[in-house]
N, C-alpha and C. Protein backbone atom coordinates (compact mmCIF):
# COMPACT_ATOMS: atom_id res chain seq x y z
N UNK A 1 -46.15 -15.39 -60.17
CA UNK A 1 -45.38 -16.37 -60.93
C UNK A 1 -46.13 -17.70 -60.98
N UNK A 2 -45.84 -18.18 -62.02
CA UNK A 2 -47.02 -19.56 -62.31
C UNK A 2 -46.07 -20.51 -62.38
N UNK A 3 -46.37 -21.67 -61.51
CA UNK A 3 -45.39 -22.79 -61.01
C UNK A 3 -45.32 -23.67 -62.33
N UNK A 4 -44.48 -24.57 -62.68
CA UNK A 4 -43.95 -25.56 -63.56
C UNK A 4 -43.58 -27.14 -63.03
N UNK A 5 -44.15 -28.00 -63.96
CA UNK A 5 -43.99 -29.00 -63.50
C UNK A 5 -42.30 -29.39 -64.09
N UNK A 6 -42.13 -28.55 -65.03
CA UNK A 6 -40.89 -28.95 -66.00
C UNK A 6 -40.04 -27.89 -65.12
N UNK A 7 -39.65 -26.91 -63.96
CA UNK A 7 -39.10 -26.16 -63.34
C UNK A 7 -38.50 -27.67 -61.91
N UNK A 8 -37.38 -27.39 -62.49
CA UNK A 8 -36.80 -28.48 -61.36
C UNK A 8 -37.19 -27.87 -59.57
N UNK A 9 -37.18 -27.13 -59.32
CA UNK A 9 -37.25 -26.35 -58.19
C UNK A 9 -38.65 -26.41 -57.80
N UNK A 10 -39.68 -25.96 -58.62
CA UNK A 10 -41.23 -26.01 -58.35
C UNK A 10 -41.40 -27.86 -58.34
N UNK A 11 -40.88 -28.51 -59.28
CA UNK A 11 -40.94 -29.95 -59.16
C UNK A 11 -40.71 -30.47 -57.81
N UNK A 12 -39.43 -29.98 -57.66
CA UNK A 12 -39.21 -30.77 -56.37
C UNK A 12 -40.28 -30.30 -55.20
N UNK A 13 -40.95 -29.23 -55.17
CA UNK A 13 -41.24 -28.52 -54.31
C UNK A 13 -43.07 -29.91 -54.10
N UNK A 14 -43.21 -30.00 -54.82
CA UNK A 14 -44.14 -31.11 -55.43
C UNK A 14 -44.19 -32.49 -54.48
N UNK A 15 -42.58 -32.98 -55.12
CA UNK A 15 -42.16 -34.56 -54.39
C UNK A 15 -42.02 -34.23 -52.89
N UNK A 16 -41.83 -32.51 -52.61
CA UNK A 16 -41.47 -32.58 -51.43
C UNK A 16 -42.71 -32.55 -50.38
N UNK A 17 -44.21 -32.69 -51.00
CA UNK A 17 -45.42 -32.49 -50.61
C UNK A 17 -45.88 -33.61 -50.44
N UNK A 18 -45.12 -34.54 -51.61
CA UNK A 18 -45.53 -36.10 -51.67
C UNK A 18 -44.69 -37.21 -50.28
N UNK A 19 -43.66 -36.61 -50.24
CA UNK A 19 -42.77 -37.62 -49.34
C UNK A 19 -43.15 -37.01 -47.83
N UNK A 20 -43.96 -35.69 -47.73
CA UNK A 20 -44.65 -35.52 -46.31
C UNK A 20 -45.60 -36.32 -46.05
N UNK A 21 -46.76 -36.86 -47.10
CA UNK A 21 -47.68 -37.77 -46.63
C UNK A 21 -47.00 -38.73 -45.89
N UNK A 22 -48.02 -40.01 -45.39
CA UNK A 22 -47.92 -40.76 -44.34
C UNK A 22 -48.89 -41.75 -44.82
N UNK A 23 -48.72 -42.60 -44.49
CA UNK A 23 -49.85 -44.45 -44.02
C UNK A 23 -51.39 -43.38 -43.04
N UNK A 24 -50.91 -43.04 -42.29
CA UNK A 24 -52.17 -42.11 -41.19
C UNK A 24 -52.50 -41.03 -41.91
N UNK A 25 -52.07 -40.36 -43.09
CA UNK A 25 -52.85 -38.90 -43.63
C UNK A 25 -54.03 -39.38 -43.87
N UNK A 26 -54.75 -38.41 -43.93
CA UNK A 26 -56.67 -38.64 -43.75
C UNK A 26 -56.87 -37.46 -44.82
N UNK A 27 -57.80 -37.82 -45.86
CA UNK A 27 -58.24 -36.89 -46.92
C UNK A 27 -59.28 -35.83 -45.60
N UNK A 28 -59.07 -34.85 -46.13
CA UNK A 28 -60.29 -33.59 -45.45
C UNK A 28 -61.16 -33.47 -46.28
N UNK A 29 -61.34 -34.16 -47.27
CA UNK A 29 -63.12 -34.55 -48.39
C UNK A 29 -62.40 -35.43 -49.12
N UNK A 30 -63.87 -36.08 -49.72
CA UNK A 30 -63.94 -37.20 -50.47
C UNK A 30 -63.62 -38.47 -50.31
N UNK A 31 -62.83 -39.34 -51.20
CA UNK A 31 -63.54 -41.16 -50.68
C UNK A 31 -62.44 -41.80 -50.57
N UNK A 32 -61.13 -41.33 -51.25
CA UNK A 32 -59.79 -41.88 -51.86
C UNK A 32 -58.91 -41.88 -49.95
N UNK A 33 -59.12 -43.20 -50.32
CA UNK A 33 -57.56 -43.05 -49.08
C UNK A 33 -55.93 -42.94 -49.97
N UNK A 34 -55.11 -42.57 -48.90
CA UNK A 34 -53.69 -41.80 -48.97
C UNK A 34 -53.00 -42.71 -50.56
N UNK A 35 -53.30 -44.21 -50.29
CA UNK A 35 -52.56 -44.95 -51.15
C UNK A 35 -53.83 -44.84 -52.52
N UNK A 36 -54.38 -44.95 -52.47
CA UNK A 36 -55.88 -44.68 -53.50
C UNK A 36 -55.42 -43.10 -53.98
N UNK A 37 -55.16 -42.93 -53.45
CA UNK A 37 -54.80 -40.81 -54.29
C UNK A 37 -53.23 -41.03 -54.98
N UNK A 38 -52.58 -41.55 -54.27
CA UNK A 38 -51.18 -41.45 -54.97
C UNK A 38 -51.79 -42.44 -56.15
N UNK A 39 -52.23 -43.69 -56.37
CA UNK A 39 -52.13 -44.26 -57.57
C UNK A 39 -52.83 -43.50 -58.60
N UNK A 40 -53.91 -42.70 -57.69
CA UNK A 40 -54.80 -42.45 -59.20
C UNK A 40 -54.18 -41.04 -59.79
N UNK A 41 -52.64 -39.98 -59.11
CA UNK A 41 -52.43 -39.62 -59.38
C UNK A 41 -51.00 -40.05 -60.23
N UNK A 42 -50.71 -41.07 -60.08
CA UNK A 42 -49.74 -41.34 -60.61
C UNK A 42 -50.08 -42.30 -62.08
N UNK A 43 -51.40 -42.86 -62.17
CA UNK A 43 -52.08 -43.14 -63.42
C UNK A 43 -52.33 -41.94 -64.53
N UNK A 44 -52.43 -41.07 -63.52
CA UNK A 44 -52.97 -39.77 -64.50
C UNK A 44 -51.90 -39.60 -65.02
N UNK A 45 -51.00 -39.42 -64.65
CA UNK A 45 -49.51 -39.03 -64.98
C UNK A 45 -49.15 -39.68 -66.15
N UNK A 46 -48.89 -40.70 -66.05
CA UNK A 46 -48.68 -41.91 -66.77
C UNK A 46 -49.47 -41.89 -68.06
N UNK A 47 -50.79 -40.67 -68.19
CA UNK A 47 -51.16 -40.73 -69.25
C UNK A 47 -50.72 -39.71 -70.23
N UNK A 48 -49.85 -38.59 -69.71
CA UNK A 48 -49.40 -37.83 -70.20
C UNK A 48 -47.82 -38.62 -70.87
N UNK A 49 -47.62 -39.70 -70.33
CA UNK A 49 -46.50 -40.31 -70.93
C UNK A 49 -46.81 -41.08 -72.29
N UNK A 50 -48.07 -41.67 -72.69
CA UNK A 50 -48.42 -42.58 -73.18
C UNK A 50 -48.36 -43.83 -72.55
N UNK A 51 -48.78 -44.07 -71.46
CA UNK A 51 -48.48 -45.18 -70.69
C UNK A 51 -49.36 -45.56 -69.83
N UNK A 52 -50.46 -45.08 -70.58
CA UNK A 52 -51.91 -45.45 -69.55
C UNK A 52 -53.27 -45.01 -70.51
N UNK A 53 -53.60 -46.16 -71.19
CA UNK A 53 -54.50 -45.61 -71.65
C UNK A 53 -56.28 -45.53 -71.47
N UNK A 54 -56.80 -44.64 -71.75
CA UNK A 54 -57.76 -44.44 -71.27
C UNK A 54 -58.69 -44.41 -72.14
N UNK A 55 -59.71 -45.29 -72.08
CA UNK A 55 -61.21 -45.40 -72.54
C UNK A 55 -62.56 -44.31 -72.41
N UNK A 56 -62.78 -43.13 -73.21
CA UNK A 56 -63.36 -42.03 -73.00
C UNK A 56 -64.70 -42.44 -73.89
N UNK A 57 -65.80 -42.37 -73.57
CA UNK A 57 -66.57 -42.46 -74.35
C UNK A 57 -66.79 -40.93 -75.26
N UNK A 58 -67.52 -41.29 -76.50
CA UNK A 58 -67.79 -40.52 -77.77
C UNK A 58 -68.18 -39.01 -76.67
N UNK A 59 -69.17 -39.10 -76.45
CA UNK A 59 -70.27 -37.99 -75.63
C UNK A 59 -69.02 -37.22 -74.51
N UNK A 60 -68.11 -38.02 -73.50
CA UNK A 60 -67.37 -37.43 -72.97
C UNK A 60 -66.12 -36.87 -73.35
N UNK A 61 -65.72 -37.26 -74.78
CA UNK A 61 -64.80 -36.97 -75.56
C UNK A 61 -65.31 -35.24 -76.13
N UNK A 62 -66.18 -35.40 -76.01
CA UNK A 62 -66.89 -33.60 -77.01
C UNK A 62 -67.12 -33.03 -75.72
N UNK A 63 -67.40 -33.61 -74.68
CA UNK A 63 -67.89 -32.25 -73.18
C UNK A 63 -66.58 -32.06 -73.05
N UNK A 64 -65.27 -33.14 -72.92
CA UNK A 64 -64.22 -32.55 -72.59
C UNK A 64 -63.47 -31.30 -72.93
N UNK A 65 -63.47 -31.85 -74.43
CA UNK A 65 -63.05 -30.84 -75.05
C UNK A 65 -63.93 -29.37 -75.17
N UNK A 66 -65.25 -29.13 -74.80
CA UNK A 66 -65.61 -28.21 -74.73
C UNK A 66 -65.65 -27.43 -73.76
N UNK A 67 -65.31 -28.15 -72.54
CA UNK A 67 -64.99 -27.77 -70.90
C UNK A 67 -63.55 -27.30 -70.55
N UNK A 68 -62.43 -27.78 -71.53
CA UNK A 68 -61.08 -27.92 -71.32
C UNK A 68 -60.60 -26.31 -70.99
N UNK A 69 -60.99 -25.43 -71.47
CA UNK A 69 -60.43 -23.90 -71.37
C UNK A 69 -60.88 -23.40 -69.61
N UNK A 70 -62.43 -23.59 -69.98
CA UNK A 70 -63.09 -22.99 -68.47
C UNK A 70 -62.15 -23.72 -67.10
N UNK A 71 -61.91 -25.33 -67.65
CA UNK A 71 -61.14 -26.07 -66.02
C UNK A 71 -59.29 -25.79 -66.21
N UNK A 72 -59.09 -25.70 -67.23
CA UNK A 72 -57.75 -24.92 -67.27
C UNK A 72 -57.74 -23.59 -66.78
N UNK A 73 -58.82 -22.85 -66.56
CA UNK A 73 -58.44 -21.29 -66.60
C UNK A 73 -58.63 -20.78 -64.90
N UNK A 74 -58.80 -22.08 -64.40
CA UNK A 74 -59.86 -22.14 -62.98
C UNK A 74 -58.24 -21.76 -62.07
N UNK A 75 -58.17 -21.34 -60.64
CA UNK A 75 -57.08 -21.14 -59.87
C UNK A 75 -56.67 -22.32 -59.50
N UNK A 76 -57.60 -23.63 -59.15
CA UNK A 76 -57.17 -24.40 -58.64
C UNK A 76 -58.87 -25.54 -58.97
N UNK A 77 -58.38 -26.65 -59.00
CA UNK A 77 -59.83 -27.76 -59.25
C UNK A 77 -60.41 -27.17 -57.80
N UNK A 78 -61.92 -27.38 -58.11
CA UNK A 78 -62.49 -27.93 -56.90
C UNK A 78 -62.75 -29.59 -56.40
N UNK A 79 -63.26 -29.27 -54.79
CA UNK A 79 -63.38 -30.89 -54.15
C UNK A 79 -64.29 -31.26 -54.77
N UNK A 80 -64.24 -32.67 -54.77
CA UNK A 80 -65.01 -33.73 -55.51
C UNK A 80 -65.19 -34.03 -56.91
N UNK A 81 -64.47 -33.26 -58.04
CA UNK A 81 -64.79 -32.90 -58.91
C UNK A 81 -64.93 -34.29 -59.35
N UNK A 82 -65.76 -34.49 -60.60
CA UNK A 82 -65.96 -36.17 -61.08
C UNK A 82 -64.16 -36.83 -61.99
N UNK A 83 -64.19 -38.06 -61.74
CA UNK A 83 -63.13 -38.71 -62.04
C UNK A 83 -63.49 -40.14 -62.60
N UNK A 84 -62.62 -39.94 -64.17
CA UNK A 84 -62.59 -41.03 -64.79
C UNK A 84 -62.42 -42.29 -63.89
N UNK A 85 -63.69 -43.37 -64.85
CA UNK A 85 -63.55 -44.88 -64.29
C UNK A 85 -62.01 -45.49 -63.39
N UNK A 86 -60.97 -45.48 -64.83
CA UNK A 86 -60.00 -45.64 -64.93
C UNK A 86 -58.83 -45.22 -63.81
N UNK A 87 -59.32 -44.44 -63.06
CA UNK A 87 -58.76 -43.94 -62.07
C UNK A 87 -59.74 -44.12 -60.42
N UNK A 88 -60.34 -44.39 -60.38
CA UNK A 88 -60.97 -45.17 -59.49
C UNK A 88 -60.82 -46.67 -58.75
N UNK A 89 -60.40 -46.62 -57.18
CA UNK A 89 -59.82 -48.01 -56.79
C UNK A 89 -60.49 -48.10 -55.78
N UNK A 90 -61.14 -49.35 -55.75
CA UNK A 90 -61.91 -50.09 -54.39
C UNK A 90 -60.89 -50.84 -53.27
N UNK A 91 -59.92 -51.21 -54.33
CA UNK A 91 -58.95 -51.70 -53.49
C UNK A 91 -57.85 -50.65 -52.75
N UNK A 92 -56.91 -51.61 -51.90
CA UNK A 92 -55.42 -51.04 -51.39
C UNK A 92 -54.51 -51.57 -51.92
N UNK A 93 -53.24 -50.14 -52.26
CA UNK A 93 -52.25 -50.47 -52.65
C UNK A 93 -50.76 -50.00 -51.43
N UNK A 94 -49.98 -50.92 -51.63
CA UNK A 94 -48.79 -50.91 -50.67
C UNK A 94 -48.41 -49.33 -50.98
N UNK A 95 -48.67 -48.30 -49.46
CA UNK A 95 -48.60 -47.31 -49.63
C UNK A 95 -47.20 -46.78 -50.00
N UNK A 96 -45.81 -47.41 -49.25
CA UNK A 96 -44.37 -46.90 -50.04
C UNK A 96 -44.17 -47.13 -51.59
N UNK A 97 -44.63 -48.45 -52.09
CA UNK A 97 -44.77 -48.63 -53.23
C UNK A 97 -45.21 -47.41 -54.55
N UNK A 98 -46.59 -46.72 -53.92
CA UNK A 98 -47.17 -46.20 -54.93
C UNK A 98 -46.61 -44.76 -54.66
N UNK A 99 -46.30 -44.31 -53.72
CA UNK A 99 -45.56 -43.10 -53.49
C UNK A 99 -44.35 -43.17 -54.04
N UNK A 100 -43.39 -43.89 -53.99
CA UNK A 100 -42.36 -44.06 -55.11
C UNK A 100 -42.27 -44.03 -55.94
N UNK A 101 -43.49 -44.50 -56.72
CA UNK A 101 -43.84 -44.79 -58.30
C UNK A 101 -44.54 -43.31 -58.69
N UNK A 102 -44.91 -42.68 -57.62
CA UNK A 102 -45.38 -41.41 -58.01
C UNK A 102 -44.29 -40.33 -58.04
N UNK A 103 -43.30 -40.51 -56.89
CA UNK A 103 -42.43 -39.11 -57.30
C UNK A 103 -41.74 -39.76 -58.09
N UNK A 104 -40.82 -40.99 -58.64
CA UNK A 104 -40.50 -41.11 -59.85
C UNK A 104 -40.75 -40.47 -61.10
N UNK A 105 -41.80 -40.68 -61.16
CA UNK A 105 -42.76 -40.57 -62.52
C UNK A 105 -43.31 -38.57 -62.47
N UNK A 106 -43.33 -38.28 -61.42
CA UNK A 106 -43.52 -36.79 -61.54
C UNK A 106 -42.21 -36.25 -61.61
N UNK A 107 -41.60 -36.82 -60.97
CA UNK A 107 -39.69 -36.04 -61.48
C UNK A 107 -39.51 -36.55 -62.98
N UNK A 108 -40.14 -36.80 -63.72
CA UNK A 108 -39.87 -37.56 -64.85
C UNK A 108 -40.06 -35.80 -65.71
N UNK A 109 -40.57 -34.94 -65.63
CA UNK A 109 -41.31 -33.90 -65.83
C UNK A 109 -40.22 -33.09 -65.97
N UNK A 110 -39.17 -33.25 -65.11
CA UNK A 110 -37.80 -31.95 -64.84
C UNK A 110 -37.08 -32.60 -66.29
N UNK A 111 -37.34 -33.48 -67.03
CA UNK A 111 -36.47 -33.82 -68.38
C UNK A 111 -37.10 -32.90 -69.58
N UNK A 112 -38.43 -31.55 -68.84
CA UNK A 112 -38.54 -30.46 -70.23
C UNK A 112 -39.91 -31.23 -70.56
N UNK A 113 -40.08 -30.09 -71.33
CA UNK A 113 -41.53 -30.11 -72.10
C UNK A 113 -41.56 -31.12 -73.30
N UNK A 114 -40.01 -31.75 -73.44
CA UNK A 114 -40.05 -33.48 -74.38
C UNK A 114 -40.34 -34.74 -73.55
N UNK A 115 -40.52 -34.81 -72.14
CA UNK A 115 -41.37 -35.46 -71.32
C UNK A 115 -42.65 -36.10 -71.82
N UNK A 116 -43.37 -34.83 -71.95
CA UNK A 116 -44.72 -35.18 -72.37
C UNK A 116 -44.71 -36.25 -74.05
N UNK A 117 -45.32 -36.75 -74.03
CA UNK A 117 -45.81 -37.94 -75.05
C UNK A 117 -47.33 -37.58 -75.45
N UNK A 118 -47.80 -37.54 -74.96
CA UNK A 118 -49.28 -37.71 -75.49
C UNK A 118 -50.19 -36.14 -75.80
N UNK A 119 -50.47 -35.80 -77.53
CA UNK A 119 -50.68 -34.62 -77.35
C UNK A 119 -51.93 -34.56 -77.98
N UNK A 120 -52.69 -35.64 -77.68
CA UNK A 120 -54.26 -35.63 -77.54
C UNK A 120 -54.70 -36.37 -76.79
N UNK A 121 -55.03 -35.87 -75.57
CA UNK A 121 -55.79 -36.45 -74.55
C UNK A 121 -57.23 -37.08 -74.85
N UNK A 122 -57.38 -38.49 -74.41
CA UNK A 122 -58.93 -39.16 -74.66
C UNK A 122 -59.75 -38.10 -74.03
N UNK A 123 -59.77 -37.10 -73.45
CA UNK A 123 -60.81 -36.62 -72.77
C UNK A 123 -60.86 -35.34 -73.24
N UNK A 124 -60.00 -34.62 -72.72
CA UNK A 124 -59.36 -32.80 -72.90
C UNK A 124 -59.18 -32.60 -74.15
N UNK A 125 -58.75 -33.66 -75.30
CA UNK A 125 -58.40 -33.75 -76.88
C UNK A 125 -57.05 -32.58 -77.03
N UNK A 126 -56.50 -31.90 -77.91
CA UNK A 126 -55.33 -31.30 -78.31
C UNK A 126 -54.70 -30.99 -77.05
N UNK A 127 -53.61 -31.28 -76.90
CA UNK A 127 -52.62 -30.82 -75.59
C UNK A 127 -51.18 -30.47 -75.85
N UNK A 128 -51.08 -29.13 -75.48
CA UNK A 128 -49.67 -28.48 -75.68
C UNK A 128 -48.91 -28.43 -74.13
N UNK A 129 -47.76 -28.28 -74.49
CA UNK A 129 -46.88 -29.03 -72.78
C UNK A 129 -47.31 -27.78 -71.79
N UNK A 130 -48.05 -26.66 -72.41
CA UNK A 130 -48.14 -25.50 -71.26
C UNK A 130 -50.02 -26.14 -71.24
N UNK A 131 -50.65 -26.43 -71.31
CA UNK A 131 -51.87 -27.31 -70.74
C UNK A 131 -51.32 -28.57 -70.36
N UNK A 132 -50.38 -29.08 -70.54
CA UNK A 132 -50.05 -30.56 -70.01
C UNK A 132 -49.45 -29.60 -68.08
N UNK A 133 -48.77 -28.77 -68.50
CA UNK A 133 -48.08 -28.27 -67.17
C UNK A 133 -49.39 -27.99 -66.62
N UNK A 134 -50.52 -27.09 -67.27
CA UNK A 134 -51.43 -26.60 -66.03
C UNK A 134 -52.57 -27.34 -65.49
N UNK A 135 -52.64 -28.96 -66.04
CA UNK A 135 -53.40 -29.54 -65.77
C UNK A 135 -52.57 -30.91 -64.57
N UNK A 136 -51.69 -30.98 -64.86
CA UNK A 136 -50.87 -32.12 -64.11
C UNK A 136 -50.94 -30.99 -62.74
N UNK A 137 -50.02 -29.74 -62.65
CA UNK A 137 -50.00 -29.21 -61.39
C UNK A 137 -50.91 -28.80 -60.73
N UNK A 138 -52.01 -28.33 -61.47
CA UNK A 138 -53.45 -28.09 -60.30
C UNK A 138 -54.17 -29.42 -59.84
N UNK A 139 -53.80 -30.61 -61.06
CA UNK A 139 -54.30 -31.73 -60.03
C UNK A 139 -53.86 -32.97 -59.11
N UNK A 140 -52.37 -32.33 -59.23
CA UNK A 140 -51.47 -32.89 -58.25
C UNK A 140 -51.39 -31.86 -57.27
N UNK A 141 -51.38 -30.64 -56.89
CA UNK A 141 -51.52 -29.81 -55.93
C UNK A 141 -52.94 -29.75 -54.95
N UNK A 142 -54.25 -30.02 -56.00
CA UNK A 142 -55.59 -30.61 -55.51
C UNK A 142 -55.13 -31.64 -54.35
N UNK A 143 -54.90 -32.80 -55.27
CA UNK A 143 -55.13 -34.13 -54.39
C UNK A 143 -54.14 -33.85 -53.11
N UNK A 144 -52.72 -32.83 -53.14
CA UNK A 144 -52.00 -33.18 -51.79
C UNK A 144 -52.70 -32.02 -50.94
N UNK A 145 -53.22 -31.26 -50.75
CA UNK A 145 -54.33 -30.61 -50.41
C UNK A 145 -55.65 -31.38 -49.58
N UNK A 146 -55.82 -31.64 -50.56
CA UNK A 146 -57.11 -33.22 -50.07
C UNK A 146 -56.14 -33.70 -48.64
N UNK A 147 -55.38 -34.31 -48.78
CA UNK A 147 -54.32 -34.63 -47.49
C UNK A 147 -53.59 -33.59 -46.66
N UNK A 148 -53.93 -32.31 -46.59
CA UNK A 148 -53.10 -31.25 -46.03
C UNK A 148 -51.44 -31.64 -46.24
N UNK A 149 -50.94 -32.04 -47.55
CA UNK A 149 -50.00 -31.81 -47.97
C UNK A 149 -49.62 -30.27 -48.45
C-alpha cells in the first residue's frame, strides 16, 4: 500500500514523526541541524501551496524536468541528495516555532488533492496531486529519517 499525504491517517502518522523530534536530535548524515530541516521542509511545502517561490535557473529547469520520472519512481531519496539555494540556512531558527509551522502546513494536505496550488513546479515543471503526494512524502519521510524520526 502506498502512503498519502492527503490520507488523514498516513498524515498524521507524518506529524506524529515530526512532534518526536527534539532541540538534541542529531542528523545521522549531512549538514542541516533539527531546526534547519524542519524549515527547509516546511519551505518546500509551502511551494506546493504557492507560497514560496522559487528561482530555478533555465538549464535546471530542463534537467528537472528530465530527471522528474527516474526521482519519482525511486523507493525513497537518497542521503545528501543536492538542494535548492532557496532552501538552504546558515542560520538558526526557534526550534518550537518551525516545527509548528511545519505540522500545520503538512496537515494542510488532509483538506484533499484541492490543497495543492501549484501545478508547475520551477524545477520538476507539470505536477499532478499524485506526483505532488509522491514527492512531498518521500521527502518528508527522507529528512525525518536523517533524524531517526
Amino acid at each position: 500500500m502506498t502512503k498519502s499525504i492527503f490520507n488523514q491517517t498516513d498524515n498524521q502518522e507524518i506529524i506524529t514523526r515530526i512532534q518526536s523530534l527534539s532541540l538534541e536530535s542529531k542528523a545521522l548524515w549531512g549538514k542541516m541541524s533539527v531546526d534547519q530541516m524542519l524549515k527547509h521542509l516546511n519551505d518546500a511545502i509551502l511551494v506546493s501551496f504557492n507560497e514560496k517561490e522559487l528561482q530555478v535557473p533555465f538549464i535546471f529547469r530542463i534537467l528537472g524536468r528530465m530527471m522528474k520520472g527516474s526521482v519519482l519512481k525511486q523507493p525513497e531519496f537518497s542521503k545528501n541528495s543536492p538542494t535548492a539555494k532557496e532552501f538552504k540556512y546558515d542560520t538558526n531558527f526557534d526550534f518550537e516555532t518551525v516545527k509548528n509551522e511545519l505540522i500545520s502546513n503538512f496537515s494542510r494536505f488532509q483538506q484533499g488533492e484541492q490543497a495543492i496550488k501549484c501545478v508547475n513546479h520551477p524545477f520538476w515543471g507539470k505536477m499532478n496531486a499524485n506526483d505532488w503526494n509522491n514527492l512531498q512524502w518521500k521527502h518528508v519521510d527522507h529528512h525525518l529519517r536523517q533524524f531517526g524520526a
